[in-house]
C-alpha atoms as a PDB file:
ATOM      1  CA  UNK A   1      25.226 -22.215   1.967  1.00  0.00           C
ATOM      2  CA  UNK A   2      27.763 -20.279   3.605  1.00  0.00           C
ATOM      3  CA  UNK A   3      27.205 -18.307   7.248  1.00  0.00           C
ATOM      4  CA  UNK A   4      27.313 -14.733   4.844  1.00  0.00           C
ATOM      5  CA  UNK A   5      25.091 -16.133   2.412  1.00  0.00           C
ATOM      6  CA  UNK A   6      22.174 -17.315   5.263  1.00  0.00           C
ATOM      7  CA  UNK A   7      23.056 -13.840   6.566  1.00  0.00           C
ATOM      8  CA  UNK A   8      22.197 -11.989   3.313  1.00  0.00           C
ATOM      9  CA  UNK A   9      19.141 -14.159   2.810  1.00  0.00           C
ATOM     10  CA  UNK A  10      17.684 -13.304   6.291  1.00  0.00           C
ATOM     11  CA  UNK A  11      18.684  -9.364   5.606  1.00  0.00           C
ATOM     12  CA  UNK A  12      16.178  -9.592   2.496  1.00  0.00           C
ATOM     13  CA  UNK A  13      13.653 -11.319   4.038  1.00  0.00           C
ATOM     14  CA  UNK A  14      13.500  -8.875   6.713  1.00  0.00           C
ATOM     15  CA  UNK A  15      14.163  -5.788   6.034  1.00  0.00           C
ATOM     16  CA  UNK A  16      12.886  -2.373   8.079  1.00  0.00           C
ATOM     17  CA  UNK A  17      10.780  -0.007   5.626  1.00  0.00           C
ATOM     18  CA  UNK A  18      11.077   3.747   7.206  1.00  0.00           C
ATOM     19  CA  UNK A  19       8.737   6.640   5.699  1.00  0.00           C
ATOM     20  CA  UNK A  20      10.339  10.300   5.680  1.00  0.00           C
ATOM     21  CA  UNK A  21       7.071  12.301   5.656  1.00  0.00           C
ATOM     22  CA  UNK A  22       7.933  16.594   5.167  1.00  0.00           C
ATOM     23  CA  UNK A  23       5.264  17.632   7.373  1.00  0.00           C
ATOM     24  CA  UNK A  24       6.262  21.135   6.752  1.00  0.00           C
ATOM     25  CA  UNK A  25       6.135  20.500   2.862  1.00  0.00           C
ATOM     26  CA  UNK A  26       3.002  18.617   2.459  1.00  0.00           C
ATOM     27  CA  UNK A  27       0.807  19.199   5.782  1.00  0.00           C
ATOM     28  CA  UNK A  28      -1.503  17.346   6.572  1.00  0.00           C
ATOM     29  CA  UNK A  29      -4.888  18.537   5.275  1.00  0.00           C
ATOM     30  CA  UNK A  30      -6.819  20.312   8.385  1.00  0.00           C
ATOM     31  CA  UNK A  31      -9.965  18.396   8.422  1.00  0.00           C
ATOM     32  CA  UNK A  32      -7.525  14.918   8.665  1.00  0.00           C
ATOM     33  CA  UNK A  33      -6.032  13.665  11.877  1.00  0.00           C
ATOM     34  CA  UNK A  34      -2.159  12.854  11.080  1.00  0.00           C
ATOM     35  CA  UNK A  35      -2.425   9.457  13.189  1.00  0.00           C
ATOM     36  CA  UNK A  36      -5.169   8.202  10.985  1.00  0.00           C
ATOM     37  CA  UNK A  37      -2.876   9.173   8.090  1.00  0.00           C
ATOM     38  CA  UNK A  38       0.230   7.322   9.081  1.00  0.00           C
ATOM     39  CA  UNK A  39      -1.781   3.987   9.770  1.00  0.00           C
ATOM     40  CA  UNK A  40      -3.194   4.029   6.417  1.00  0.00           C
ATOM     41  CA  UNK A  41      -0.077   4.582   4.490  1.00  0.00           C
ATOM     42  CA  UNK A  42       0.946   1.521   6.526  1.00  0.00           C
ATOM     43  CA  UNK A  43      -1.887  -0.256   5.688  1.00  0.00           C
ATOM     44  CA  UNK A  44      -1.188   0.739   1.989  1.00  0.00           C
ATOM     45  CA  UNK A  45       2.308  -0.117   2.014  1.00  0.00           C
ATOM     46  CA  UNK A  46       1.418  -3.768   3.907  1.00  0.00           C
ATOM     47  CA  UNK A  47      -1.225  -4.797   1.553  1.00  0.00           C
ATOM     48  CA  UNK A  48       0.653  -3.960  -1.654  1.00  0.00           C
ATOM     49  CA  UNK A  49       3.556  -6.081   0.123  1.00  0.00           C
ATOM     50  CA  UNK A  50       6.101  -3.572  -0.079  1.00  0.00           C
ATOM     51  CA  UNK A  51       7.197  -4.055   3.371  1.00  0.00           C
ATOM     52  CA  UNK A  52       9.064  -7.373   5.101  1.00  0.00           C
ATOM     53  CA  UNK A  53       9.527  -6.126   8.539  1.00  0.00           C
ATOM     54  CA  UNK A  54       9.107  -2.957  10.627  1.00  0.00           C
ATOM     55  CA  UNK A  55       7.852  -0.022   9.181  1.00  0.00           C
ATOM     56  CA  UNK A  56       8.217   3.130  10.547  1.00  0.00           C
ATOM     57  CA  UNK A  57       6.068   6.377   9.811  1.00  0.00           C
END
């Protein structure tokens, strides 16, 4: 395996997951605090195993 190929495979294995969230568009819902929101789309995303790195809300 070449030095571009182990690069590649490392890229894949960790890559960053970011999460565009229109706040302006979709607000949160009044009665919800937005911090509690954003940890449980991570948890979401985490358990379902859609990330393999850092995710960003």
């Amino acid at each position: 395996m070449n030095t571009n190929e182990m690069s590649n495979k490392r890229a894949r294995k960790e890559t960053e997951t970011l999460v565009l969230w229109d706040i302006n568009g979709c607000p949160v819902p009044k009665n919800c605090n937005a911090g509690l929101v954003s940890s449980c789309i991570e948890s979401v995303l985490k358990k379902a195993g859609l990330t393999r790195g850092p995710l960003t809300v």
